[in-house]
PDB file of N, CA and C in Angstrom:
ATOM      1  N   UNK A   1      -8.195  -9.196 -74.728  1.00  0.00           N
ATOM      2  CA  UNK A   1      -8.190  -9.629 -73.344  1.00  0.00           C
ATOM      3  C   UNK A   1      -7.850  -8.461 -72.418  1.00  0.00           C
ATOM      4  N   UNK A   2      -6.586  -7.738 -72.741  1.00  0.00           N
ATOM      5  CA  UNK A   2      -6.494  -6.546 -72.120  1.00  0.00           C
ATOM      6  C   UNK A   2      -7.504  -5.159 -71.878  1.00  0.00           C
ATOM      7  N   UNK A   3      -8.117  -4.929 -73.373  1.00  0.00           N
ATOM      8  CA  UNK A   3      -9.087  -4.268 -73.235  1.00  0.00           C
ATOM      9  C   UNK A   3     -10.307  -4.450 -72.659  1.00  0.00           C
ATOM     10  N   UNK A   4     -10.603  -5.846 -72.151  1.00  0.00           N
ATOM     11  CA  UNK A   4     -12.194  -6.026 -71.489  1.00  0.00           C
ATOM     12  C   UNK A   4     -11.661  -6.033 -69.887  1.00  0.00           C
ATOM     13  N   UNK A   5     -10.200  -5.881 -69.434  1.00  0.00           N
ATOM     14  CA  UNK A   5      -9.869  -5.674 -68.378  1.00  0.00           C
ATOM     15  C   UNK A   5     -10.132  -4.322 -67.888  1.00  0.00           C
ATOM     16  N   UNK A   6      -9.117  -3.564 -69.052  1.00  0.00           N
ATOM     17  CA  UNK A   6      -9.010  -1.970 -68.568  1.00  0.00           C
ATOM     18  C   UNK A   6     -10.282  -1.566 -68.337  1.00  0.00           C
ATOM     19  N   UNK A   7     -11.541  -2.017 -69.748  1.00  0.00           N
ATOM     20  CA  UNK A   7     -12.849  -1.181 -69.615  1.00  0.00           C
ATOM     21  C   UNK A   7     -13.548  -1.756 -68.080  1.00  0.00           C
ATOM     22  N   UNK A   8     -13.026  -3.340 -67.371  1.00  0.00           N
ATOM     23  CA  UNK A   8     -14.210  -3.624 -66.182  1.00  0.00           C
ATOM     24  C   UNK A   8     -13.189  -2.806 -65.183  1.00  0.00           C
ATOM     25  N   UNK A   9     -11.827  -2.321 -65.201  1.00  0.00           N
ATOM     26  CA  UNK A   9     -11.731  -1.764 -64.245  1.00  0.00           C
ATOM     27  C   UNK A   9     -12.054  -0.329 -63.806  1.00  0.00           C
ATOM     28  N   UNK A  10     -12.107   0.235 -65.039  1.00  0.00           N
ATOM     29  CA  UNK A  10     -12.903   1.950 -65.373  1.00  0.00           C
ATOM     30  C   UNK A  10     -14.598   1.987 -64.994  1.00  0.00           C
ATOM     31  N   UNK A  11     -15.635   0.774 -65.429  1.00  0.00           N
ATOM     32  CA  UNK A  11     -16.692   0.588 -64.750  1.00  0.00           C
ATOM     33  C   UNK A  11     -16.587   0.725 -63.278  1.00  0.00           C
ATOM     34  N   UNK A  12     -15.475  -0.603 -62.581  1.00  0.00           N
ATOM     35  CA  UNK A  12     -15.490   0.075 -61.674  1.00  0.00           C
ATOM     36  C   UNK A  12     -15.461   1.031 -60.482  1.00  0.00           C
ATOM     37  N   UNK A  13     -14.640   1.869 -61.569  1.00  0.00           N
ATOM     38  CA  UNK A  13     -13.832   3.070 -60.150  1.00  0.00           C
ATOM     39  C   UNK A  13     -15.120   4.178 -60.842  1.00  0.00           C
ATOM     40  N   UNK A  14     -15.744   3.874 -61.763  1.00  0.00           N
ATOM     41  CA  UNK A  14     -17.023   4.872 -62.069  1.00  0.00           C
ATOM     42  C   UNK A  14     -17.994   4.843 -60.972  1.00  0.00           C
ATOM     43  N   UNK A  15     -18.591   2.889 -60.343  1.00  0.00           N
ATOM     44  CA  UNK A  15     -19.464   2.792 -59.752  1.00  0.00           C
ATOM     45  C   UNK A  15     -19.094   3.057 -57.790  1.00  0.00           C
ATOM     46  N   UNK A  16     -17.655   3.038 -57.856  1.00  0.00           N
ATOM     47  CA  UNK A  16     -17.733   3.428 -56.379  1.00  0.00           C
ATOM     48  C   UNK A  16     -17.477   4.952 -56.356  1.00  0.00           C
ATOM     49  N   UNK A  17     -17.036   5.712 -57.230  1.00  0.00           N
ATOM     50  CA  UNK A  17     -17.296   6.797 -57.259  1.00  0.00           C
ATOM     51  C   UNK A  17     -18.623   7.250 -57.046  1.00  0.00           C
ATOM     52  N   UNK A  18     -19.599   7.011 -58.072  1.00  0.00           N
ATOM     53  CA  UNK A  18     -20.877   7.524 -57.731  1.00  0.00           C
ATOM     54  C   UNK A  18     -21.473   7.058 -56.459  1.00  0.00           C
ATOM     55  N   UNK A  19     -21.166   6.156 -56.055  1.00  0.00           N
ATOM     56  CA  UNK A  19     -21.513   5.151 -54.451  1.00  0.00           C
ATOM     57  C   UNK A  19     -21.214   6.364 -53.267  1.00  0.00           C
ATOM     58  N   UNK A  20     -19.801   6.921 -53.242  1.00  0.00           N
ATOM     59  CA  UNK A  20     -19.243   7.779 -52.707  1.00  0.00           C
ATOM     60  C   UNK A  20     -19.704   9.243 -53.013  1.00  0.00           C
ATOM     61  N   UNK A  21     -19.924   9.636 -53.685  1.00  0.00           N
ATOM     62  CA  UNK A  21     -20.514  10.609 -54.050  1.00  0.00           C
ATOM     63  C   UNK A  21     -21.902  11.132 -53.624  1.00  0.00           C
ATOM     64  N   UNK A  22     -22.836  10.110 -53.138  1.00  0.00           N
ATOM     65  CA  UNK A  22     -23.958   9.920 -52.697  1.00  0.00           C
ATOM     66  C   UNK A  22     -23.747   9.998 -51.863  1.00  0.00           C
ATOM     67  N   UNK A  23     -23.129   9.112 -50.853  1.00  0.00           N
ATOM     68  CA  UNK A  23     -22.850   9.128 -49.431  1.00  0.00           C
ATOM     69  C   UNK A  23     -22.577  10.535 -49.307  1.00  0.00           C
ATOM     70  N   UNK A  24     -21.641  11.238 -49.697  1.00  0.00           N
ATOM     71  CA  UNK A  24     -21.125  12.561 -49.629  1.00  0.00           C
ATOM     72  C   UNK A  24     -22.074  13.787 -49.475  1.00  0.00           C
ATOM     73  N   UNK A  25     -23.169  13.333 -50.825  1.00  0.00           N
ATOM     74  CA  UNK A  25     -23.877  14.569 -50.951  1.00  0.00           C
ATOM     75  C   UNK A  25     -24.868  14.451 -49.235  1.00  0.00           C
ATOM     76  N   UNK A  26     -25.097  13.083 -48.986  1.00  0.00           N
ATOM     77  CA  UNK A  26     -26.117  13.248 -48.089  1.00  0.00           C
ATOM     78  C   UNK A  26     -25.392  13.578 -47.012  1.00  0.00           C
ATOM     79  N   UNK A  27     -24.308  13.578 -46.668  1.00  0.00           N
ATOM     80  CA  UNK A  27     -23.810  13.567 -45.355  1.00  0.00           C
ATOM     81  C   UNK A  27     -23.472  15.303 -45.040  1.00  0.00           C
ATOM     82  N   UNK A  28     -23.381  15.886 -46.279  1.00  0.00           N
ATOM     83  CA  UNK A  28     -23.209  17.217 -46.314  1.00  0.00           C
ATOM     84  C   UNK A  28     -24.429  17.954 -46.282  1.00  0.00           C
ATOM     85  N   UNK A  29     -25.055  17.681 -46.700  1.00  0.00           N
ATOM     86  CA  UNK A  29     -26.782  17.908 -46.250  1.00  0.00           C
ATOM     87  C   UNK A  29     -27.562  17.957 -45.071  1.00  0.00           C
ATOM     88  N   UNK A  30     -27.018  16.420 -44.166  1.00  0.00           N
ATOM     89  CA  UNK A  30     -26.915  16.419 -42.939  1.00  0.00           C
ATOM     90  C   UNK A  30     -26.119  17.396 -42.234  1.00  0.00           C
ATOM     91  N   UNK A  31     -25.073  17.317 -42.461  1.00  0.00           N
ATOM     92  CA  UNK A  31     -24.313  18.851 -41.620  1.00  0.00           C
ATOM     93  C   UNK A  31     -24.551  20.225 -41.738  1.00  0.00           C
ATOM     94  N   UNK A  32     -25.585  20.635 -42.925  1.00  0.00           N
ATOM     95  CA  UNK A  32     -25.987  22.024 -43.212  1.00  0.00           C
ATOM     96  C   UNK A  32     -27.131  22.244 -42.701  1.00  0.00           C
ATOM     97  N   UNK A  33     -27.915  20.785 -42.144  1.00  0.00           N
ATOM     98  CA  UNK A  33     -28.855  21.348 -41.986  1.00  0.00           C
ATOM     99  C   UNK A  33     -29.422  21.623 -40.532  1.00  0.00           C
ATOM    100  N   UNK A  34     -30.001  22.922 -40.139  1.00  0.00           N
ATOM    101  CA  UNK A  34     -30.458  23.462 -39.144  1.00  0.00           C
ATOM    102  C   UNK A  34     -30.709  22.866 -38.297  1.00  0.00           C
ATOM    103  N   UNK A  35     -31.920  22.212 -38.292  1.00  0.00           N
ATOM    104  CA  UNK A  35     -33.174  21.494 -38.211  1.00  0.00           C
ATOM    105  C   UNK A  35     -33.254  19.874 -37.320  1.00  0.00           C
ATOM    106  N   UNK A  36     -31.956  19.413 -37.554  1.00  0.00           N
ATOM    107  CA  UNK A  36     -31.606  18.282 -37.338  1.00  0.00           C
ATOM    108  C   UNK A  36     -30.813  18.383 -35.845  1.00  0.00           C
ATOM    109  N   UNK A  37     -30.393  17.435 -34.922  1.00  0.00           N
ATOM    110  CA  UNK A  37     -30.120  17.253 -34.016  1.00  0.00           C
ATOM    111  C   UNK A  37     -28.495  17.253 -34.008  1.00  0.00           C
ATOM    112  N   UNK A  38     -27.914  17.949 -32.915  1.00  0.00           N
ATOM    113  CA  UNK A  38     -26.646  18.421 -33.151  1.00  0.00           C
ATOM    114  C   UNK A  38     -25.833  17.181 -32.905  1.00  0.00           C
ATOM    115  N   UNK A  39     -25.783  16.026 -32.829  1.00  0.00           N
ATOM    116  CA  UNK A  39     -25.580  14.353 -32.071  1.00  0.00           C
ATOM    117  C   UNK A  39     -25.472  14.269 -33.207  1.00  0.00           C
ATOM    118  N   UNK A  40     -26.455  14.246 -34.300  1.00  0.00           N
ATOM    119  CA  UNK A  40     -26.760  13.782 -35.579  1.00  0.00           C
ATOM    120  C   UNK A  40     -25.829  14.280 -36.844  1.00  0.00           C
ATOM    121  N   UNK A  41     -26.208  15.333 -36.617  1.00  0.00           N
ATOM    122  CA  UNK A  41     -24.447  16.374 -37.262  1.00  0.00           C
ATOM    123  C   UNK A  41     -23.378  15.910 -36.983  1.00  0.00           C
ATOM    124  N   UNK A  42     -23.092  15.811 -35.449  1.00  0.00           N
ATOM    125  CA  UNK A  42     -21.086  15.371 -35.320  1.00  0.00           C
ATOM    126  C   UNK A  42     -21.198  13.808 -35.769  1.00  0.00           C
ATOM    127  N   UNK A  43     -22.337  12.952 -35.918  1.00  0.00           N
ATOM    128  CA  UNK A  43     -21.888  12.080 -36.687  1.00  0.00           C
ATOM    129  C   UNK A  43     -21.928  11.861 -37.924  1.00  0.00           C
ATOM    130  N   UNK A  44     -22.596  12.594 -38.749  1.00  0.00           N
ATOM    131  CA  UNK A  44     -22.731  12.876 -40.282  1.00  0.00           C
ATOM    132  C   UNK A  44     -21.371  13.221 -40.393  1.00  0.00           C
ATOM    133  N   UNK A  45     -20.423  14.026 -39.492  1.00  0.00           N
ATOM    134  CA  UNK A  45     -19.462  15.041 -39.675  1.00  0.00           C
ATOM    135  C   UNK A  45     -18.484  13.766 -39.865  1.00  0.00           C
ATOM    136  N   UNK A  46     -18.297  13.387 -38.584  1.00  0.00           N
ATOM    137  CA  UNK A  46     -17.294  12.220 -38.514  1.00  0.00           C
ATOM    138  C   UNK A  46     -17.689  11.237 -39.528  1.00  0.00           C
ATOM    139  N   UNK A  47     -18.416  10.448 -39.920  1.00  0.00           N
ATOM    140  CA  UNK A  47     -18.637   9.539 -41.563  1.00  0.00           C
ATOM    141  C   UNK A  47     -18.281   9.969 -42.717  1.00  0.00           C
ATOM    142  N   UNK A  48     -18.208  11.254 -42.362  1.00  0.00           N
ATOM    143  CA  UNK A  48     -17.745  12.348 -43.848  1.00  0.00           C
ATOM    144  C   UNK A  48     -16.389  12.189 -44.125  1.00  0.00           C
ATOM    145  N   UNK A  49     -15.761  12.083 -42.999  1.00  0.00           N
ATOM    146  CA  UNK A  49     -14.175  12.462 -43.092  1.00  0.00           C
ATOM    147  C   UNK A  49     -13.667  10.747 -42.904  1.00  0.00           C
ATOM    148  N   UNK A  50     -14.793   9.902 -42.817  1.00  0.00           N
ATOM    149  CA  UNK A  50     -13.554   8.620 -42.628  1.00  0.00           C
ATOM    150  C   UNK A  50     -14.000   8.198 -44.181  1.00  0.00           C
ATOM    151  N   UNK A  51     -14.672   8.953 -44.984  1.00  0.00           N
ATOM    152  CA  UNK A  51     -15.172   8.587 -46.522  1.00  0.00           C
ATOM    153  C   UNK A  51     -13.655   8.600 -47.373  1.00  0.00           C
ATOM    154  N   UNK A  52     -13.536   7.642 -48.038  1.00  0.00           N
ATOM    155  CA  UNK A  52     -12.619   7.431 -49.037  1.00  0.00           C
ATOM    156  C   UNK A  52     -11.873   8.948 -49.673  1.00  0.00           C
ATOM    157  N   UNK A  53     -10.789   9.788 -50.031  1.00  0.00           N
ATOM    158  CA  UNK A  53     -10.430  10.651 -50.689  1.00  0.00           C
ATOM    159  C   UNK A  53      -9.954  10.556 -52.111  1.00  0.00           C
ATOM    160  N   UNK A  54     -10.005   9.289 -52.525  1.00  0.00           N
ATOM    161  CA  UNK A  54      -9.458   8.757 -53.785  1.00  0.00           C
ATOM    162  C   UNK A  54     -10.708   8.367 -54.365  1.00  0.00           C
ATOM    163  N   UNK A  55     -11.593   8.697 -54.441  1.00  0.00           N
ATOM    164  CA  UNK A  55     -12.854   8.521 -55.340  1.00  0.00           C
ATOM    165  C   UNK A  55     -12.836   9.755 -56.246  1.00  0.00           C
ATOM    166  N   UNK A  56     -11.843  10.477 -56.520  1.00  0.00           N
ATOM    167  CA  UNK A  56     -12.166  11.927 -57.395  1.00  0.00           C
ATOM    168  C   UNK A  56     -12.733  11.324 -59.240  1.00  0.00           C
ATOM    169  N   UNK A  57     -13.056  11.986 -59.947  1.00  0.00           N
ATOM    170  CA  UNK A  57     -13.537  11.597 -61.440  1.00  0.00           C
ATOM    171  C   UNK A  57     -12.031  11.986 -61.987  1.00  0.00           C
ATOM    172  N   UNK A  58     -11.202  12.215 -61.369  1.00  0.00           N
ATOM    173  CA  UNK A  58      -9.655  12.990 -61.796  1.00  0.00           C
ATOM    174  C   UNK A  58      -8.796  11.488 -62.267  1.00  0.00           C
ATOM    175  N   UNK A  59      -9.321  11.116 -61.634  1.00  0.00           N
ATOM    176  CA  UNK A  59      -8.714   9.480 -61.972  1.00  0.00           C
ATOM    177  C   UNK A  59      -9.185   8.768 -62.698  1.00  0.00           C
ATOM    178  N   UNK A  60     -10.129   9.310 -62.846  1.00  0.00           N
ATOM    179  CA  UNK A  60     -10.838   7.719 -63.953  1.00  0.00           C
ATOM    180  C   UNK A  60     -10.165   8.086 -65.355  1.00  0.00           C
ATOM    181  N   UNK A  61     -10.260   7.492 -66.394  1.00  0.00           N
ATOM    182  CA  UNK A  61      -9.858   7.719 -67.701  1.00  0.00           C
ATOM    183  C   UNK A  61     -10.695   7.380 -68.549  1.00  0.00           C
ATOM    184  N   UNK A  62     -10.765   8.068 -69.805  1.00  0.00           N
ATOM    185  CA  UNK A  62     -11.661   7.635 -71.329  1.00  0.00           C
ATOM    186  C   UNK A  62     -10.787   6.576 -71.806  1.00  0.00           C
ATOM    187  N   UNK A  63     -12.077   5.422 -72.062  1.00  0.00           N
ATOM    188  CA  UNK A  63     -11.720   4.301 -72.544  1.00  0.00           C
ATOM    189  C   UNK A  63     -12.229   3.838 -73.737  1.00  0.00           C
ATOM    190  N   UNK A  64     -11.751   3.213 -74.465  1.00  0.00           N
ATOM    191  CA  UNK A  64     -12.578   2.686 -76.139  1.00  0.00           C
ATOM    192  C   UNK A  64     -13.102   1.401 -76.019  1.00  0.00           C
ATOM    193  N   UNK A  65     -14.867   1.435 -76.273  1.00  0.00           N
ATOM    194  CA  UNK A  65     -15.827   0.684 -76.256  1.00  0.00           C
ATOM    195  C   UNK A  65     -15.223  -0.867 -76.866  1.00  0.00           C
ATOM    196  N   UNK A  66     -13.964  -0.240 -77.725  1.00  0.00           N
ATOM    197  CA  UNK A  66     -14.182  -2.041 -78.390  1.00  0.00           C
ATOM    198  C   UNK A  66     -13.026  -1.881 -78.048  1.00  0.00           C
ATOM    199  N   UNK A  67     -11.523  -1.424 -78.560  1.00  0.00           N
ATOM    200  CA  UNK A  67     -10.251  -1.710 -77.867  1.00  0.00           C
ATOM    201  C   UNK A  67      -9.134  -1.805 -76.895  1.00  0.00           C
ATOM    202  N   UNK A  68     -10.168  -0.265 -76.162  1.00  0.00           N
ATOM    203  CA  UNK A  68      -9.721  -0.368 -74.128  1.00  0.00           C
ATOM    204  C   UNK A  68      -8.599   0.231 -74.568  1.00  0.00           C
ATOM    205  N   UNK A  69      -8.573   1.518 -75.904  1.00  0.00           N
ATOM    206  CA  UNK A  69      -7.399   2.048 -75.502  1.00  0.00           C
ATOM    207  C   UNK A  69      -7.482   3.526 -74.567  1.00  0.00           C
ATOM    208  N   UNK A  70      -6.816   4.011 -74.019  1.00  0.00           N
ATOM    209  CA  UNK A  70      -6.971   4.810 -73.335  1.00  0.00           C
ATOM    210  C   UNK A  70      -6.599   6.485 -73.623  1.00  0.00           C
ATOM    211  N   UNK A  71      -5.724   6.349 -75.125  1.00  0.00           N
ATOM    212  CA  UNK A  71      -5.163   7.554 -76.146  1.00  0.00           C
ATOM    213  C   UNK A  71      -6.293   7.641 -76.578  1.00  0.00           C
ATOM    214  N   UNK A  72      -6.413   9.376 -77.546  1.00  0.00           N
ATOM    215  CA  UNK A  72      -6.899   9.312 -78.528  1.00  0.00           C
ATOM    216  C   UNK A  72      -8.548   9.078 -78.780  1.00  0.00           C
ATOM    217  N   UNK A  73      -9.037   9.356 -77.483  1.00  0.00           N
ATOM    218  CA  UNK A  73     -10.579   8.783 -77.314  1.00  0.00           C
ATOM    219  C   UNK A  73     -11.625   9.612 -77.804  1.00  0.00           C
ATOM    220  N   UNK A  74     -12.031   9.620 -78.884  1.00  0.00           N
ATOM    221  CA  UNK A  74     -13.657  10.893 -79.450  1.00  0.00           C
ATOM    222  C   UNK A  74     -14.761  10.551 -78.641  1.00  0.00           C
ATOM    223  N   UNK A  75     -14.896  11.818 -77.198  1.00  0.00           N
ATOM    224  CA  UNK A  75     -15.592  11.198 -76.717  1.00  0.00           C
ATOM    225  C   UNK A  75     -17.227  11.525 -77.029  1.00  0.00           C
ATOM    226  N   UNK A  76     -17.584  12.216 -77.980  1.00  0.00           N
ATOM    227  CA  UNK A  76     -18.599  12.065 -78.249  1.00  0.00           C
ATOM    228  C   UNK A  76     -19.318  10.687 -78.742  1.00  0.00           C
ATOM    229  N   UNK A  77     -18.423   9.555 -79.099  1.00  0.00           N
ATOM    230  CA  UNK A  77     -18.763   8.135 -79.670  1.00  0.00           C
ATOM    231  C   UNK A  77     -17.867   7.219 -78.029  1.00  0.00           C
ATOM    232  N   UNK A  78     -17.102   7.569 -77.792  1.00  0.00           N
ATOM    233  CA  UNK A  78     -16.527   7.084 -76.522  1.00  0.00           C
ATOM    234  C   UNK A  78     -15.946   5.949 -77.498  1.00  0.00           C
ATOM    235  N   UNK A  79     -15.002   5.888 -78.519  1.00  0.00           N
ATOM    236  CA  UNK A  79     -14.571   5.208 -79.243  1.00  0.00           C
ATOM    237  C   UNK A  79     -12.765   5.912 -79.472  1.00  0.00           C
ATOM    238  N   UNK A  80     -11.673   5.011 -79.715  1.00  0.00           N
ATOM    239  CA  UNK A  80     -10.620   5.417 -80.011  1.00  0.00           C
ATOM    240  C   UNK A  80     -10.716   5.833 -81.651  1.00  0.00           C
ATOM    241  N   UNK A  81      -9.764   6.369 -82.080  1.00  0.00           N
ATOM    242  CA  UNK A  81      -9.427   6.664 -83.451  1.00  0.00           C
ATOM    243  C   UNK A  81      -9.380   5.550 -83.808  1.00  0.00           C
ATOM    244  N   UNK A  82      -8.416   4.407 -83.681  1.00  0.00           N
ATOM    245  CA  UNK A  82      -8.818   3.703 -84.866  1.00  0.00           C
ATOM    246  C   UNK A  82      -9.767   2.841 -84.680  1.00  0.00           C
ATOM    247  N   UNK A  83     -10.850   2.712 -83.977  1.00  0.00           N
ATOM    248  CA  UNK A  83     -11.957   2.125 -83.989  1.00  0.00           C
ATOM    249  C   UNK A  83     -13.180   2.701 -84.917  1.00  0.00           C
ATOM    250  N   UNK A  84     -12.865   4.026 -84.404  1.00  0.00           N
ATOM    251  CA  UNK A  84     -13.535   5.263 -85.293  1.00  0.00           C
ATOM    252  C   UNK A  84     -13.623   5.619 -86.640  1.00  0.00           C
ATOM    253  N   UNK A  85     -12.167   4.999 -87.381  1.00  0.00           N
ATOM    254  CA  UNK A  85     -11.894   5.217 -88.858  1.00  0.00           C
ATOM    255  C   UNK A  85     -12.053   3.630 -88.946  1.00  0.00           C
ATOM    256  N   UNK A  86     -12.130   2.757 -88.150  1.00  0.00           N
ATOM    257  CA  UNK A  86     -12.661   1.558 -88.969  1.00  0.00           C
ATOM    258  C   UNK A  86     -13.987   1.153 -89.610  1.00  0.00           C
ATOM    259  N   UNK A  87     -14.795   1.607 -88.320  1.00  0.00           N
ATOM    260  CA  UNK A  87     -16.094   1.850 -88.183  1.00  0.00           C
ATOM    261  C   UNK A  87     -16.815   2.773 -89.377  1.00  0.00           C
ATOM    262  N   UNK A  88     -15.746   3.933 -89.475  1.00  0.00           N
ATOM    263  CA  UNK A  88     -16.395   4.766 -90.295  1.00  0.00           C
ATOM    264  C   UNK A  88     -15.961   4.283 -91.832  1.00  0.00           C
ATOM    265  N   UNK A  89     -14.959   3.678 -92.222  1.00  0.00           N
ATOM    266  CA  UNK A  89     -14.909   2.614 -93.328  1.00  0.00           C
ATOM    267  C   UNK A  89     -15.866   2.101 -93.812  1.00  0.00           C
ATOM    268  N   UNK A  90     -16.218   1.140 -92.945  1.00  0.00           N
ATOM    269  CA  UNK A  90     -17.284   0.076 -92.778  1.00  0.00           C
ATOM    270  C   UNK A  90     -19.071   0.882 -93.019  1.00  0.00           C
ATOM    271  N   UNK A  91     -18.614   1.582 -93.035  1.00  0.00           N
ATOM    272  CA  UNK A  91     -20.463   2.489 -93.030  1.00  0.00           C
ATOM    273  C   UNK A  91     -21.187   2.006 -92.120  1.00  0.00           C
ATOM    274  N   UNK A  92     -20.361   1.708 -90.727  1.00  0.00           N
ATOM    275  CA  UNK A  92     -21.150   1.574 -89.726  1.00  0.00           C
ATOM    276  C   UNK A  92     -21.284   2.268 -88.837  1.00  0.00           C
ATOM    277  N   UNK A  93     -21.731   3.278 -89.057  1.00  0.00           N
ATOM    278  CA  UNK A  93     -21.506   4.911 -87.855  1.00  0.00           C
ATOM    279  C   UNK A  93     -22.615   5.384 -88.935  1.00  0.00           C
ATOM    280  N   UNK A  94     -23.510   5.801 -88.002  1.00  0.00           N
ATOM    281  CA  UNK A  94     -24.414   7.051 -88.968  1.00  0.00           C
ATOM    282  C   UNK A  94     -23.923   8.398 -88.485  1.00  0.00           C
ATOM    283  N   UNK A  95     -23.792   8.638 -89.663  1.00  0.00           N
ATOM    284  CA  UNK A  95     -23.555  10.945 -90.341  1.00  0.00           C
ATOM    285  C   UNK A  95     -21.996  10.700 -89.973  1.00  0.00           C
ATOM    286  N   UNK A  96     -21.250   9.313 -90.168  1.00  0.00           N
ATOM    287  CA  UNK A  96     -19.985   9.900 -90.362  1.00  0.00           C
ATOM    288  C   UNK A  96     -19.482   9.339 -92.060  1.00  0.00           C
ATOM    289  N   UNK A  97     -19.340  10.452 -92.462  1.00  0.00           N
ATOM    290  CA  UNK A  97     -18.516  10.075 -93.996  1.00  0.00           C
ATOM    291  C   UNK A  97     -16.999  10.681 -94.142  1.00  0.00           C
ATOM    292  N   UNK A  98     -16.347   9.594 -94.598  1.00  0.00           N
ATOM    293  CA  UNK A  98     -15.200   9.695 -94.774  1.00  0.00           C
ATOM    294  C   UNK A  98     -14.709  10.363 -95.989  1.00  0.00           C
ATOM    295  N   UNK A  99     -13.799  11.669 -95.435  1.00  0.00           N
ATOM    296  CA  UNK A  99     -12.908  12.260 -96.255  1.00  0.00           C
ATOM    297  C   UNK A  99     -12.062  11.451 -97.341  1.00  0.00           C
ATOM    298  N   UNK A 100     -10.734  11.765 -96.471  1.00  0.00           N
ATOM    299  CA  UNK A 100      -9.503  11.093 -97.011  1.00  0.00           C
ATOM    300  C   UNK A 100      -9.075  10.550 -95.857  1.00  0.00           C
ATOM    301  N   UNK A 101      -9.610   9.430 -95.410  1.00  0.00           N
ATOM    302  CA  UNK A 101      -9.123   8.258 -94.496  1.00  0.00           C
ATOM    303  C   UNK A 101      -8.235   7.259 -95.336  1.00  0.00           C
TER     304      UNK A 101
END
């Protein structure tokens, strides 16, 4: 129960991040560019700065697909350790074989 919390709340600070991020790139685009009307700039400028500052990726955290733990995460599988050595028990992971698990 806890873990399908942590993972919908990490979805979400992923999706307003990228939301924000967009806004960002375009609004900075708008202000670099030449071409465009200087009216148009001081308000790209001003939308820029009333944009959220807590959208950084500094905050988000690696989370585990099945247990939502937040330690310990291989993120090449985006799985915790012991999901990882269960899984890999189970011979359900391809090209992982177990040592001495």
């Amino acid at each position: 129960m806890k873990a399908d919390i942590t993972i919908r709340t990490e979805k979400l600070k992923r999706i307003y991040y990228i939301k924000a991020e967009l806004k960002r790139g375009i609004l900075k685009s708008l202000i670099l560019n030449n071409n465009t009307k200087n009216i148009n700039r001081l308000y790209a400028n001003l939308s820029l700065r009333s944009l959220p500052k807590r959208t950084s990726i500094v905050k988000q955290h690696k989370v585990c697909l099945i247990t939502g733990r937040q330690r310990g995460i291989y993120s090449k599988f985006n799985l915790s350790r012991h999901a990882l050595k269960k899984l890999g028990l189970e011979n359900r992971l391809q090209n992982i074989k177990t040592q001495s698990w």
